[in-house]
C-alpha atoms as a PDB file:
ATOM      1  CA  UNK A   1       0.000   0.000   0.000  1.00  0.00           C
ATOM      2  CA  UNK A   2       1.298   3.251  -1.498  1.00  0.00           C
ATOM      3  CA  UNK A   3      -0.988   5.658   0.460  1.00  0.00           C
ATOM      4  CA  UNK A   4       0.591   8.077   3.259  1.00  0.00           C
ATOM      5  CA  UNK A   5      -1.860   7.640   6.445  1.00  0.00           C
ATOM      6  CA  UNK A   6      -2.318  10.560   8.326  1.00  0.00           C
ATOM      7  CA  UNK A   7      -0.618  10.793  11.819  1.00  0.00           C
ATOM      8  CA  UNK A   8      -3.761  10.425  13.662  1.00  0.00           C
ATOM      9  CA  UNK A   9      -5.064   7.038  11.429  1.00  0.00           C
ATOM     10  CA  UNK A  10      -1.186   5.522  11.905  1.00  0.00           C
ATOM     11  CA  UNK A  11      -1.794   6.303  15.606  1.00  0.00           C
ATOM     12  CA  UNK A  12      -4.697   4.747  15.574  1.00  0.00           C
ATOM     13  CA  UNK A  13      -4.084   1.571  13.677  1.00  0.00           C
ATOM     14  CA  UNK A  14      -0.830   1.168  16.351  1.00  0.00           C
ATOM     15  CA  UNK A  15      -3.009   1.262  18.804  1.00  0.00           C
ATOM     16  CA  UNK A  16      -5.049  -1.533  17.850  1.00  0.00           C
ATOM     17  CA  UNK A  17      -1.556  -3.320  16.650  1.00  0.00           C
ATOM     18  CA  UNK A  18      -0.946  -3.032  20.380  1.00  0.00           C
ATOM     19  CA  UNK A  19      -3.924  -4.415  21.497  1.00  0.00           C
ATOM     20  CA  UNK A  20      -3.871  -7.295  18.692  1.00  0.00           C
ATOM     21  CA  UNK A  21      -0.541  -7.979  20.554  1.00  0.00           C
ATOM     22  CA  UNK A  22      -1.568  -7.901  23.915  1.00  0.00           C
ATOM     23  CA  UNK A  23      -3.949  -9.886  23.627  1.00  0.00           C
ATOM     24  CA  UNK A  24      -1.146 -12.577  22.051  1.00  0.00           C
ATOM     25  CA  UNK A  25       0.326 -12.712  24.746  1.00  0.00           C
ATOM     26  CA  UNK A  26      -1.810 -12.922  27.481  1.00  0.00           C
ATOM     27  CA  UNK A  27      -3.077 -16.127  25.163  1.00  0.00           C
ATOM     28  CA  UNK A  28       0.508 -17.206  25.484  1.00  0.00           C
ATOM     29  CA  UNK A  29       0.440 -17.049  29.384  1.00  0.00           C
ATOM     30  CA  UNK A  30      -2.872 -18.449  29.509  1.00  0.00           C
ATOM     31  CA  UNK A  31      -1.667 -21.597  27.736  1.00  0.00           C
ATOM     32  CA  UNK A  32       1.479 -21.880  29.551  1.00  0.00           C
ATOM     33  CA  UNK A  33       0.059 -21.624  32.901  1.00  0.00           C
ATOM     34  CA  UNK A  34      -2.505 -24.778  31.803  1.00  0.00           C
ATOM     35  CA  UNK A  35       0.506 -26.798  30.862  1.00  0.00           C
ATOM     36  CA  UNK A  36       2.537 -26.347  33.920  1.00  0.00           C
ATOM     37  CA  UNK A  37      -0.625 -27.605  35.790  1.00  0.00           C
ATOM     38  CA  UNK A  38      -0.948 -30.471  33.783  1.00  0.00           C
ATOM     39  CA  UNK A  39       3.118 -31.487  34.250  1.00  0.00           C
ATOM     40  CA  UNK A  40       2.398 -30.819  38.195  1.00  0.00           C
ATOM     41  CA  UNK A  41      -0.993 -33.024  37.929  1.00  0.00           C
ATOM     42  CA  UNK A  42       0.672 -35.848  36.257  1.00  0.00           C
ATOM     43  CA  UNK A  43       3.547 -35.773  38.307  1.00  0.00           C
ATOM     44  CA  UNK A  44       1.860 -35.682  41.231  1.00  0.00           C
ATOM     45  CA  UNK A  45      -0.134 -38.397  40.267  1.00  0.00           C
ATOM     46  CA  UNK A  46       2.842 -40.700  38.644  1.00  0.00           C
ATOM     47  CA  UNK A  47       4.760 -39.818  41.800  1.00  0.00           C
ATOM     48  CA  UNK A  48       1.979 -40.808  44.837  1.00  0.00           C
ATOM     49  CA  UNK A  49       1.745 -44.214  42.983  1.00  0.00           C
ATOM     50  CA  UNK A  50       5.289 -44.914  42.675  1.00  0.00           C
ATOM     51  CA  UNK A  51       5.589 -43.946  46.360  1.00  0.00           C
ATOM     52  CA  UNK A  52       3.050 -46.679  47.050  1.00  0.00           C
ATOM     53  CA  UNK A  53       4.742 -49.096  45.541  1.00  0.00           C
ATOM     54  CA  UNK A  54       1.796 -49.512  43.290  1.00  0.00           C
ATOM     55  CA  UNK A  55       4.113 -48.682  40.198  1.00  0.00           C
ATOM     56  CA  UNK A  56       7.379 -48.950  39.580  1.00  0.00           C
ATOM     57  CA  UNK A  57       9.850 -46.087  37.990  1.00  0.00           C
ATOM     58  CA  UNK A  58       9.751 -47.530  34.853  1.00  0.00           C
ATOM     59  CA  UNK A  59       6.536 -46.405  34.293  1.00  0.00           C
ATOM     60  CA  UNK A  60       7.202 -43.243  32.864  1.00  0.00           C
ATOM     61  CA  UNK A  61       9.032 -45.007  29.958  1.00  0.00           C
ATOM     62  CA  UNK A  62       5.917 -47.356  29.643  1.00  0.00           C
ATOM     63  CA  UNK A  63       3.441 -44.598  29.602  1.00  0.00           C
ATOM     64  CA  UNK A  64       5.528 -42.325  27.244  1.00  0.00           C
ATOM     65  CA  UNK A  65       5.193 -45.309  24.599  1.00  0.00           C
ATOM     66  CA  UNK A  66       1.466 -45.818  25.467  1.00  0.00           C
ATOM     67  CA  UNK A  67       0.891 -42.020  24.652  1.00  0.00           C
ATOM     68  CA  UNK A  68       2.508 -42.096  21.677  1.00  0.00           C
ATOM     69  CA  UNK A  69       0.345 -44.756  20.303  1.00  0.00           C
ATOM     70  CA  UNK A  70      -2.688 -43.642  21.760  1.00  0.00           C
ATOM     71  CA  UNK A  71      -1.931 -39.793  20.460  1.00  0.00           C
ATOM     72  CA  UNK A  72       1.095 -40.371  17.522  1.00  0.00           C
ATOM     73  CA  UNK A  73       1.074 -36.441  16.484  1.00  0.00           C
ATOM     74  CA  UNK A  74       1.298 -34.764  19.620  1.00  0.00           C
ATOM     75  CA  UNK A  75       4.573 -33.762  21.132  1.00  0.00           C
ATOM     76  CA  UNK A  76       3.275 -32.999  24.776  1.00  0.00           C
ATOM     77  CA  UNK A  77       3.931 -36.043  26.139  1.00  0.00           C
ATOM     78  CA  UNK A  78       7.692 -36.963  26.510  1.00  0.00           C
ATOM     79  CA  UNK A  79       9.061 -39.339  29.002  1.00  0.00           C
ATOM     80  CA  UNK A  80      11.554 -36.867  29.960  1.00  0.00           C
ATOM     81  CA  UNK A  81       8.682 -33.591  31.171  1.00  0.00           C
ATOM     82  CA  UNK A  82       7.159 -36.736  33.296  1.00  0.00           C
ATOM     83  CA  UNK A  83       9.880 -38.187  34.742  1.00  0.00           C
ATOM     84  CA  UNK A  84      11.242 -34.840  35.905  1.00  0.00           C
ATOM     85  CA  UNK A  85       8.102 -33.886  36.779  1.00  0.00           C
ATOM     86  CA  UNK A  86       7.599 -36.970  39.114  1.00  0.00           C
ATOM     87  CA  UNK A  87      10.892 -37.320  40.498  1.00  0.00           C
ATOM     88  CA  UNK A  88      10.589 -33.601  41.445  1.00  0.00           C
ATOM     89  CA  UNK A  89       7.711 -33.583  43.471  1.00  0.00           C
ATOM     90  CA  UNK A  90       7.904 -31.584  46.790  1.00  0.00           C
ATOM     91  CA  UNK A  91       5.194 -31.271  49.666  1.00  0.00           C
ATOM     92  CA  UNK A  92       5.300 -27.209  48.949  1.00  0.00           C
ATOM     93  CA  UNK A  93       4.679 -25.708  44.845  1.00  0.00           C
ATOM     94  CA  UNK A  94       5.848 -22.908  44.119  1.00  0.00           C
ATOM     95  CA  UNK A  95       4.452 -20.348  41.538  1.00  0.00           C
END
């Protein structure tokens, strides 16, 4: 687009830029703060049943191949995010 805007439209339109943008990000946060509650879920719950003895630490591995099968395309579920997430588990969270 050739056209010259005047100062007050190119104000304007960079204010609505910035909103465009804030609003990105604050999506962003939103969807980062629901997958750092589903890590601490699944930890928590991988880690209460390993600490009953009801599974073993292997199942992480087993689990991360039964996701994968079960949901081939999605990258969320590594054995690594669960295992840390598990073997990290403390009485206190911190946010």
């Amino acid at each position: 687009m050739d056209k010259k805007l005047e100062p007050k439209r190119k104000t304007e339109f960079s204010e609505i830029i910035a909103i465009i943008e804030q609003s990105r990000e604050n999506a962003f946060k939103a969807v980062n703060h629901e997958l750092i509650s589903m890590y601490w879920n699944v930890g928590a719950y991988i880690s209460e049943k390993v600490k009953n003895a009801s599974w073993g630490k292997s199942v992480v591995t087993e689990f991360a191949y039964f996701i994968q099968s079960e949901r081939p395309t999605s990258k969320a579920f590594l054995p690594q995010i669960y295992g840390v997430c598990a073997s990290s588990m403390k009485p206190t969270m911190i946010i």
